[in-house]
C-alpha atoms as a PDB file:
ATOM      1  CA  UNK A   1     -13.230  19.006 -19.844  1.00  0.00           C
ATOM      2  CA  UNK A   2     -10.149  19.673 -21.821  1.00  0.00           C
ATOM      3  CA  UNK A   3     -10.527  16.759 -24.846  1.00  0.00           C
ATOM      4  CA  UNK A   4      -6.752  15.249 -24.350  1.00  0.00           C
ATOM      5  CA  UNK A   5      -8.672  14.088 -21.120  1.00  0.00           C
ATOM      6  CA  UNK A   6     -10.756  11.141 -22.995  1.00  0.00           C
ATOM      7  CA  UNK A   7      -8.533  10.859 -25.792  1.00  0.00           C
ATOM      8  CA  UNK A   8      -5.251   9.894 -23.357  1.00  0.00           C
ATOM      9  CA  UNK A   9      -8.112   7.355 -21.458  1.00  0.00           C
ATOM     10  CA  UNK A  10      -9.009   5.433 -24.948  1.00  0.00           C
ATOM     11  CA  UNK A  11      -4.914   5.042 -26.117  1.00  0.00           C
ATOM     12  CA  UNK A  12      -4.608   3.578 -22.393  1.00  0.00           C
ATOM     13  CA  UNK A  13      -7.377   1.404 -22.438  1.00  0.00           C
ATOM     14  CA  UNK A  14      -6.516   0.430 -25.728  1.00  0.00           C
ATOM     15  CA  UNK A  15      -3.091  -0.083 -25.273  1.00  0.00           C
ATOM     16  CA  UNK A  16      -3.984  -2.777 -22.453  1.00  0.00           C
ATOM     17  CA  UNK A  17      -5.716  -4.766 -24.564  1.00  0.00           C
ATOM     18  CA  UNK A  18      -2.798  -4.505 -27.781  1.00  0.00           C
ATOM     19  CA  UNK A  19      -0.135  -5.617 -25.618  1.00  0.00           C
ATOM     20  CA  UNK A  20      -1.531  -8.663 -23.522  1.00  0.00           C
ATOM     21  CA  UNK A  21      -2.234  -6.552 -20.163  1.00  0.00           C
ATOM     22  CA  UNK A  22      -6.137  -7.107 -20.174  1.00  0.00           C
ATOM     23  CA  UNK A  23      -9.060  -9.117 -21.963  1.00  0.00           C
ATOM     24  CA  UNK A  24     -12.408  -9.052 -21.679  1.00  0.00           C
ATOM     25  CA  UNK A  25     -11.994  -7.245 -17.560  1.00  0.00           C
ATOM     26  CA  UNK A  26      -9.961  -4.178 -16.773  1.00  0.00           C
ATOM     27  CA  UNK A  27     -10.311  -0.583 -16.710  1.00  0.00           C
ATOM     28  CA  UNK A  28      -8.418   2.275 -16.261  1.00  0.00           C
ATOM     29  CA  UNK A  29      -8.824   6.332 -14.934  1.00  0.00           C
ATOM     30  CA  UNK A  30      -6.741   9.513 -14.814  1.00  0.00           C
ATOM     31  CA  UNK A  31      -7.756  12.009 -12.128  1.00  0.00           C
ATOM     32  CA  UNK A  32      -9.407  15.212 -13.415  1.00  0.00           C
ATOM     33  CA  UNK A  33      -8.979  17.659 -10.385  1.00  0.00           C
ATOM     34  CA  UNK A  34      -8.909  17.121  -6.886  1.00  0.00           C
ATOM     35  CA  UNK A  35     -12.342  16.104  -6.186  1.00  0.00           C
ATOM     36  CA  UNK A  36     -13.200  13.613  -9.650  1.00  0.00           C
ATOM     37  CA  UNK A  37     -11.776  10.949 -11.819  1.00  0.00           C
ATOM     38  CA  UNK A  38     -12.788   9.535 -15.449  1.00  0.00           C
ATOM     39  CA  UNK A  39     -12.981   6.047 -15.463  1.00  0.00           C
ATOM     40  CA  UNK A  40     -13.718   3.210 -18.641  1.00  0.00           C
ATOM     41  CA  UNK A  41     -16.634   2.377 -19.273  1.00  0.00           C
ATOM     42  CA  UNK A  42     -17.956  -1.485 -18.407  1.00  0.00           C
ATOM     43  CA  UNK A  43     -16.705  -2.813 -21.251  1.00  0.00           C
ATOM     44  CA  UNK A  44     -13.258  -4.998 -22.803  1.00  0.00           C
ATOM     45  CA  UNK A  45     -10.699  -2.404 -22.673  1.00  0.00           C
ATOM     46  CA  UNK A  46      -9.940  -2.986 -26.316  1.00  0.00           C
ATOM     47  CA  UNK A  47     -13.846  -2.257 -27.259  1.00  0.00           C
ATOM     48  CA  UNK A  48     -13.328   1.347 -26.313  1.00  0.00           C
ATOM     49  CA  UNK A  49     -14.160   3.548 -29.443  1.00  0.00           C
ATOM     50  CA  UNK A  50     -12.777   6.458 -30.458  1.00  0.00           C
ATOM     51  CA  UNK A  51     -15.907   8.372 -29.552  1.00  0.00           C
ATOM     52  CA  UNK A  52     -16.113   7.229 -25.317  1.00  0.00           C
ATOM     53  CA  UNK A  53     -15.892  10.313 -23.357  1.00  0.00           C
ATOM     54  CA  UNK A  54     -15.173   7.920 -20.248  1.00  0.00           C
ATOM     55  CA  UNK A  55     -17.489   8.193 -17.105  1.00  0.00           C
ATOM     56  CA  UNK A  56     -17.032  10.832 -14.362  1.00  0.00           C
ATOM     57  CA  UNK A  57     -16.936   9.717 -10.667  1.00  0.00           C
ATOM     58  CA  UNK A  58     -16.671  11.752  -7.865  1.00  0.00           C
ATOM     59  CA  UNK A  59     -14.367  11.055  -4.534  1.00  0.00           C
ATOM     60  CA  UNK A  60     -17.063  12.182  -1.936  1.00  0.00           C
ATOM     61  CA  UNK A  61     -20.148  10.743  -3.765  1.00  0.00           C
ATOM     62  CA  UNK A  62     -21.773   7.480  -3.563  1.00  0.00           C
ATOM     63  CA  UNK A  63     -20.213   5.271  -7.000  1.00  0.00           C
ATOM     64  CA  UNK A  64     -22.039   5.901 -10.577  1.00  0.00           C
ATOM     65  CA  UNK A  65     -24.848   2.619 -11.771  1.00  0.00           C
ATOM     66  CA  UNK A  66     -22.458   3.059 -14.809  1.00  0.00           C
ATOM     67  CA  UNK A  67     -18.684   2.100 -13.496  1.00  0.00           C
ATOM     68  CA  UNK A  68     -17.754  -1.528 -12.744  1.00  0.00           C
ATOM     69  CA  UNK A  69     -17.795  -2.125  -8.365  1.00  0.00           C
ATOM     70  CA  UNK A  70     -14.376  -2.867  -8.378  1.00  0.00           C
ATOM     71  CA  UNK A  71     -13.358   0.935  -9.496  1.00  0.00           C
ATOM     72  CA  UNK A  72     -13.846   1.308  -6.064  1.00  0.00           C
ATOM     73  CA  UNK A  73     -10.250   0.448  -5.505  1.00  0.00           C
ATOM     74  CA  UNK A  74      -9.634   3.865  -8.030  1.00  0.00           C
ATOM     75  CA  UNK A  75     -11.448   5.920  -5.600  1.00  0.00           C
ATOM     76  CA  UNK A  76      -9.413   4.580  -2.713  1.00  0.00           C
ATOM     77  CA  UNK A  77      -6.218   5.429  -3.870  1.00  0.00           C
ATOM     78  CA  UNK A  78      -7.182   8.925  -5.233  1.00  0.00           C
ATOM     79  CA  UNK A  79      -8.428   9.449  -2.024  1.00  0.00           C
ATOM     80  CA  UNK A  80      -5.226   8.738  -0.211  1.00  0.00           C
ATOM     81  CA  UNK A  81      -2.708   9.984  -2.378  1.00  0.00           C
ATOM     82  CA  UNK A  82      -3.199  13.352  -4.532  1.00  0.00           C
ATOM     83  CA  UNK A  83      -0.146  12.665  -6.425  1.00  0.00           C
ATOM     84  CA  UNK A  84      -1.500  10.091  -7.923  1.00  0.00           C
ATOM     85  CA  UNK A  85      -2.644  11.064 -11.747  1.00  0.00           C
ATOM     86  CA  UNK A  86      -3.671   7.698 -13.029  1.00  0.00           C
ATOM     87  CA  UNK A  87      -4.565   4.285 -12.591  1.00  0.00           C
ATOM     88  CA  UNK A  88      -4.787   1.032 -14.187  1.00  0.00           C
ATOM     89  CA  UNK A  89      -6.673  -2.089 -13.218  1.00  0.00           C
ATOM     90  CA  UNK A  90      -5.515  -5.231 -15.149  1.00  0.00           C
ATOM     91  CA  UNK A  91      -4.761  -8.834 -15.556  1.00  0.00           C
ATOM     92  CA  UNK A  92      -2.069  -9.922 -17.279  1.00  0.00           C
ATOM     93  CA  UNK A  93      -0.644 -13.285 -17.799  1.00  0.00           C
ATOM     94  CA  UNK A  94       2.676 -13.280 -16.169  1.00  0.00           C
ATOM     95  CA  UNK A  95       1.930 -11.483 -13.244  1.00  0.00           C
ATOM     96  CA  UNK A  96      -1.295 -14.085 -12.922  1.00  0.00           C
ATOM     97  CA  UNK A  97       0.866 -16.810 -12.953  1.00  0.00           C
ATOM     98  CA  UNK A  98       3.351 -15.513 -10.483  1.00  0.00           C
ATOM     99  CA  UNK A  99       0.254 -14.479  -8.142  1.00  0.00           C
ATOM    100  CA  UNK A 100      -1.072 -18.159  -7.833  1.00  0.00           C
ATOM    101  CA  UNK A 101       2.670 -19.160  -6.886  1.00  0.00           C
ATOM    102  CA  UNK A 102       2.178 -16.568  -4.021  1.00  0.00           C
ATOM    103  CA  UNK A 103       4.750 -14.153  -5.567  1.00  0.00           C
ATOM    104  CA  UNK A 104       5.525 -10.858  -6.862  1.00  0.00           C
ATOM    105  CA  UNK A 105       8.567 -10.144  -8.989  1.00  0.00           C
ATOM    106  CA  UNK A 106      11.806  -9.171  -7.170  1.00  0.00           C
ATOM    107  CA  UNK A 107      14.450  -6.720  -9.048  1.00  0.00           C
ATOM    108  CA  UNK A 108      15.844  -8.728 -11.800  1.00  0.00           C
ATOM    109  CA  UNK A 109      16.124  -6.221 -14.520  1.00  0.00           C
ATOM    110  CA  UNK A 110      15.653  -2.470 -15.030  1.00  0.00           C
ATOM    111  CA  UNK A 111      12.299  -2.397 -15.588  1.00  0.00           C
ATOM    112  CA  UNK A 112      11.466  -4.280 -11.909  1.00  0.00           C
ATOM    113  CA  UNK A 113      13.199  -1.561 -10.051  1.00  0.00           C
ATOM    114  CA  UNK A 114      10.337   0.646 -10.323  1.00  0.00           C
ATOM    115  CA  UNK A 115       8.745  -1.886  -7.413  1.00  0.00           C
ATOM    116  CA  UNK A 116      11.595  -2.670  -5.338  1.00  0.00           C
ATOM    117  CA  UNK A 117      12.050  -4.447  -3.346  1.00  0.00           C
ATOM    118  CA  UNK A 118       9.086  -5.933  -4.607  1.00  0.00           C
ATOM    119  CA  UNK A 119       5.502  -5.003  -5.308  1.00  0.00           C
ATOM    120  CA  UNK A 120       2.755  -5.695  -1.965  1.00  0.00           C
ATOM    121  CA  UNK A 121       0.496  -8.628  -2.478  1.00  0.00           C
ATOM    122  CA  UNK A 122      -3.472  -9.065  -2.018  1.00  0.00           C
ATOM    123  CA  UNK A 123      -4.215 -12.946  -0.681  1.00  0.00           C
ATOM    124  CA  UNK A 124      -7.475 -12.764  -0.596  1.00  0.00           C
ATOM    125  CA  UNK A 125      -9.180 -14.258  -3.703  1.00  0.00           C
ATOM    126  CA  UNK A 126     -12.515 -12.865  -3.566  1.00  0.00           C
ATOM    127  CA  UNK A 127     -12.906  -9.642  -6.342  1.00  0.00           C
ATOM    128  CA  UNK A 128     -13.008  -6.037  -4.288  1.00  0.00           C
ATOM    129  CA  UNK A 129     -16.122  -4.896  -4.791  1.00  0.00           C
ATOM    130  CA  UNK A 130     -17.029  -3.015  -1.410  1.00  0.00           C
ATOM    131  CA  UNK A 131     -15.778   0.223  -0.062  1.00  0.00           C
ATOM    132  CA  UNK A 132     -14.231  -1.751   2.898  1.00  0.00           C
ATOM    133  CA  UNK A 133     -12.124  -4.175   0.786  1.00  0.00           C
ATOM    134  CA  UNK A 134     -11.419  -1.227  -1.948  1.00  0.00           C
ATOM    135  CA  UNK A 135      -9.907   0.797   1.382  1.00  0.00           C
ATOM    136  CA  UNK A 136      -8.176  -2.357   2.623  1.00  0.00           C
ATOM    137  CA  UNK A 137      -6.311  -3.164  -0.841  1.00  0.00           C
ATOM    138  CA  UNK A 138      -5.548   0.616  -1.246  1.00  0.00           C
ATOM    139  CA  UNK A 139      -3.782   0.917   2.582  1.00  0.00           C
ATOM    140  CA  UNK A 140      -1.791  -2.374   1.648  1.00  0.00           C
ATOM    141  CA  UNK A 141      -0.893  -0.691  -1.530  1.00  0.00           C
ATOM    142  CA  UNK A 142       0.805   2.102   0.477  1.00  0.00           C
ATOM    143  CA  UNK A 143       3.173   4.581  -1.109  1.00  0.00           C
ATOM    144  CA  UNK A 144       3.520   1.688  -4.308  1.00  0.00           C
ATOM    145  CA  UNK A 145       3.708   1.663  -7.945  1.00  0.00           C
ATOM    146  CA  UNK A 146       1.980  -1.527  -8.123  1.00  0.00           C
ATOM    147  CA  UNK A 147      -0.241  -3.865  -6.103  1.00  0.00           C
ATOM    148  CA  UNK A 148      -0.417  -7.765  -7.014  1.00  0.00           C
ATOM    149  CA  UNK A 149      -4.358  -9.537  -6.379  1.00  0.00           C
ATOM    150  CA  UNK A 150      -3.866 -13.522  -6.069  1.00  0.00           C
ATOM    151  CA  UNK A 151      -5.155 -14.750  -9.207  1.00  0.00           C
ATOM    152  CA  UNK A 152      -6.711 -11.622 -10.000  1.00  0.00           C
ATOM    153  CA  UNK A 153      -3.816  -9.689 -11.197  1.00  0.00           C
ATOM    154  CA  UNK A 154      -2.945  -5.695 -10.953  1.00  0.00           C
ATOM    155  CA  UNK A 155      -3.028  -2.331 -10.157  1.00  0.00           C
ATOM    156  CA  UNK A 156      -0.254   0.200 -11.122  1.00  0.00           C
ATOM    157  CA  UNK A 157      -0.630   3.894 -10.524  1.00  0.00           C
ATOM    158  CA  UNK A 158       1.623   7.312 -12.001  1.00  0.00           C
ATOM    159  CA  UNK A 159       1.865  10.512 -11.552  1.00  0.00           C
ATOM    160  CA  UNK A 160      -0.182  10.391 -15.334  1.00  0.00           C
ATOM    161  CA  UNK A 161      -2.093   7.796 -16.612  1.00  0.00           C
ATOM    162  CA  UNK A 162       0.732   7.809 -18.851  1.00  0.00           C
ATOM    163  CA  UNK A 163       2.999   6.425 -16.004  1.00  0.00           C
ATOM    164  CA  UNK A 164       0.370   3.714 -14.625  1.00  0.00           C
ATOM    165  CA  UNK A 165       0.060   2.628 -18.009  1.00  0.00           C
ATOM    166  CA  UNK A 166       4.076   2.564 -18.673  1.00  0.00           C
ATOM    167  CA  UNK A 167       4.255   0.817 -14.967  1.00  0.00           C
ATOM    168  CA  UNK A 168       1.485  -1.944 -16.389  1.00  0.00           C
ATOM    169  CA  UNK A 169       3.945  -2.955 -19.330  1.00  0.00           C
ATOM    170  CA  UNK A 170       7.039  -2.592 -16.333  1.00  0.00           C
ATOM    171  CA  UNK A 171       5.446  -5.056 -13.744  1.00  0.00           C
ATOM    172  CA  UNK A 172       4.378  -7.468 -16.567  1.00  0.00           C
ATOM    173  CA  UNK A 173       7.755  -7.684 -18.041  1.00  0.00           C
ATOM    174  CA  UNK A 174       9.013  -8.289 -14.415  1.00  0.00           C
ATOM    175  CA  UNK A 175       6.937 -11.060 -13.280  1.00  0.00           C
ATOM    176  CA  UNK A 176       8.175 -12.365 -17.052  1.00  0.00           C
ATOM    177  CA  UNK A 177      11.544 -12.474 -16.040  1.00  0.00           C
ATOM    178  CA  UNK A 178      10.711 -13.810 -12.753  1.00  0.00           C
ATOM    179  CA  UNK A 179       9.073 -16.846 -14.085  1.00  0.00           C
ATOM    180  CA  UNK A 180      11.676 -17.146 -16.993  1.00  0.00           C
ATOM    181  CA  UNK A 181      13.945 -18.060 -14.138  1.00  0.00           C
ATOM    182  CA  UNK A 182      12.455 -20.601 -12.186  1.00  0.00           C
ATOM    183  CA  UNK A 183      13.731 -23.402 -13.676  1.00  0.00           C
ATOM    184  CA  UNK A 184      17.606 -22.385 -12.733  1.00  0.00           C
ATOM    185  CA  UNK A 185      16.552 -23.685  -9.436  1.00  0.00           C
ATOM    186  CA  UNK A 186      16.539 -26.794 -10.337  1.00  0.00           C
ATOM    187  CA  UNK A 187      19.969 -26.393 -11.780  1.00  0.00           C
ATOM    188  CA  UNK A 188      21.625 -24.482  -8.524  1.00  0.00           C
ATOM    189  CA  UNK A 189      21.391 -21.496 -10.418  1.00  0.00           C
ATOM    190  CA  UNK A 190      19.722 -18.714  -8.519  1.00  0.00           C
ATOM    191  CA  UNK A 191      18.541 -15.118  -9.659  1.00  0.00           C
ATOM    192  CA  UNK A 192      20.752 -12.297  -8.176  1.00  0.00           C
ATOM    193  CA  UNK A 193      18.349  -9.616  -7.362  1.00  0.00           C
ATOM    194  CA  UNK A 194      19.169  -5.796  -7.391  1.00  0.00           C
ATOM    195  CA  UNK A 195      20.613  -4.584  -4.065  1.00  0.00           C
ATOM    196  CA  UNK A 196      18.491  -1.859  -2.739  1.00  0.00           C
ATOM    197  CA  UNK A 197      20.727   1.227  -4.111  1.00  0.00           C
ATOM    198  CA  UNK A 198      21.188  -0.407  -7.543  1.00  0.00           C
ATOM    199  CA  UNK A 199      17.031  -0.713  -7.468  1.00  0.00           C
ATOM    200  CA  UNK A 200      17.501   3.177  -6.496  1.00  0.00           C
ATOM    201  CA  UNK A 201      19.972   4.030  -9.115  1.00  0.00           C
ATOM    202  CA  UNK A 202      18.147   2.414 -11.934  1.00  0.00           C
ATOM    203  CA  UNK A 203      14.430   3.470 -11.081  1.00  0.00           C
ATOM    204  CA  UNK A 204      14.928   6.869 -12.904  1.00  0.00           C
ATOM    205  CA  UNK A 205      12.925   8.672 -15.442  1.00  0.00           C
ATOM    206  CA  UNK A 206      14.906  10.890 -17.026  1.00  0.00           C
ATOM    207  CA  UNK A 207      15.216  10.435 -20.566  1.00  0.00           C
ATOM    208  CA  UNK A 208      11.806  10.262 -21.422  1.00  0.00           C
ATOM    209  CA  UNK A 209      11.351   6.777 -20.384  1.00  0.00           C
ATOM    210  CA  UNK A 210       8.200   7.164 -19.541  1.00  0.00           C
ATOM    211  CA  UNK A 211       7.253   9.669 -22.763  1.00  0.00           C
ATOM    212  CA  UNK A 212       9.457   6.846 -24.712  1.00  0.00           C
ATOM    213  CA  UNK A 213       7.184   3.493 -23.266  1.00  0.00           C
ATOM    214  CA  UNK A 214       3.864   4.925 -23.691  1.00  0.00           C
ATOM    215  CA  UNK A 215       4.787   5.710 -27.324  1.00  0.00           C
ATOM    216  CA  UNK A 216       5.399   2.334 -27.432  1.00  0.00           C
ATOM    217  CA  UNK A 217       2.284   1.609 -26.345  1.00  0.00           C
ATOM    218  CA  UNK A 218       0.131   3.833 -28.317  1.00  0.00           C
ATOM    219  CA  UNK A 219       2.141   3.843 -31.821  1.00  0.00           C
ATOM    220  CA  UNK A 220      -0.443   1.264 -33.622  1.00  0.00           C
ATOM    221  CA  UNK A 221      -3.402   2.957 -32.438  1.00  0.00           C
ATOM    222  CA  UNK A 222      -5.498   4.775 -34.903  1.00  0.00           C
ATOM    223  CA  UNK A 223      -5.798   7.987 -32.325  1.00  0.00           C
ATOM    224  CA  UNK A 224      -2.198   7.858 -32.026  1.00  0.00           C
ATOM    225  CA  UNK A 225      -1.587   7.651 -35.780  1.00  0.00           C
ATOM    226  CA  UNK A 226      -3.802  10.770 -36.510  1.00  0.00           C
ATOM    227  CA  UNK A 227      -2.954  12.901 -33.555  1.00  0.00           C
ATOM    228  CA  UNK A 228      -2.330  16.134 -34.804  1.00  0.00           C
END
């Protein structure tokens, strides 16, 4: 396995836990050829030493005693769509919040329109630990960058892990601005949501946004810092 493999997993698991996207659950994978994915181990996202070498799991084999159930939902969506590169499983506070209202962020700002019109929701509350809930979530997901679980949070995939990671921050800052504006109903004052071809306009990534955001997310991390 080429090393950048583990190394990119730690700076993504790490970078959850830096910037507020996960606590003590979460985990996150990048696809290593058609047929396997690494995954995090069972542990806080921000726990994850510079030493894991990530566990292996296999699309057509029965899940590893090692992974947590719920990386089911991983193996789902790599089986369904092999442009996927990466995947991140997290629960962050905004995007919490917004869940228990019932909601997922609309296109408010520039970083939203990655989701437009807005991101699929899960209502079911119980956590997906079965193949038959894992398939379920992953077929409401569809073609997505992001799926919402009620009260349970996220999952954002990329072409890289780089991407799902970058789509994480993206869908957090979202459901930020989402809530941030809920009180201007109370005022008459309501949001103006991106029209669908502004949402199409502004969901590029051409310069480097992505490259730029996960540098962003990795620049205080001691991997990062001593990268050669």
């Amino acid at each position: 396995m080429p090393p950048d493999r583990p190394r990119t997993l730690r700076l993504a698991a790490r970078a959850m836990a830096r910037h507020g996207l996960a606590h003590a659950y979460g985990h996150v994978s990048l696809r290593l050829n058609e047929g396997s994915f690494l995954v995090t181990p069972a542990a806080p996202l921000g726990a994850v030493t510079t030493s894991e070498a990530g566990i292996a799991v296999a699309l057509d084999a029965a899940m590893p005693d090692a992974v947590l159930p719920e990386v089911r939902i991983h193996r789902e969506i790599y089986r369904r769509r092999p442009e996927i590169g990466g995947i991140c499983r997290f629960q962050s506070p905004a995007v919490m919040a917004l869940s228990a209202l019932g909601k997922t962020p609309r296109v408010l700002h520039g970083l939203g329109a990655y989701f437009a019109p807005s991101p699929p929701f899960w209502p079911h509350t119980d956590l997906v630990r079965d193949d038959a809930s894992a398939e379920k979530v992953a077929a409401a997901m569809g073609e997505n960058a992001a799926i919402v679980l009620r009260g349970n949070g996220a999952v954002t995939v990329g072409e890289t892990l780089q991407e799902a990671a970058s789509m994480a921050f993206f869908l957090e800052d979202a459901a930020r601005m989402e809530l941030a504006l809920l009180p201007a109903s109370s005022h008459g004052l309501e949001p103006q949501p991106y029209s669908e071809e502004q949402a199409k306009r502004r969901a590029i990534k051409a310069g480097a946004l992505i490259e730029r955001m996960w540098q962003f997310l990795c620049l205080e991390d001691p991997e990062w810092k001593s990268r050669p």
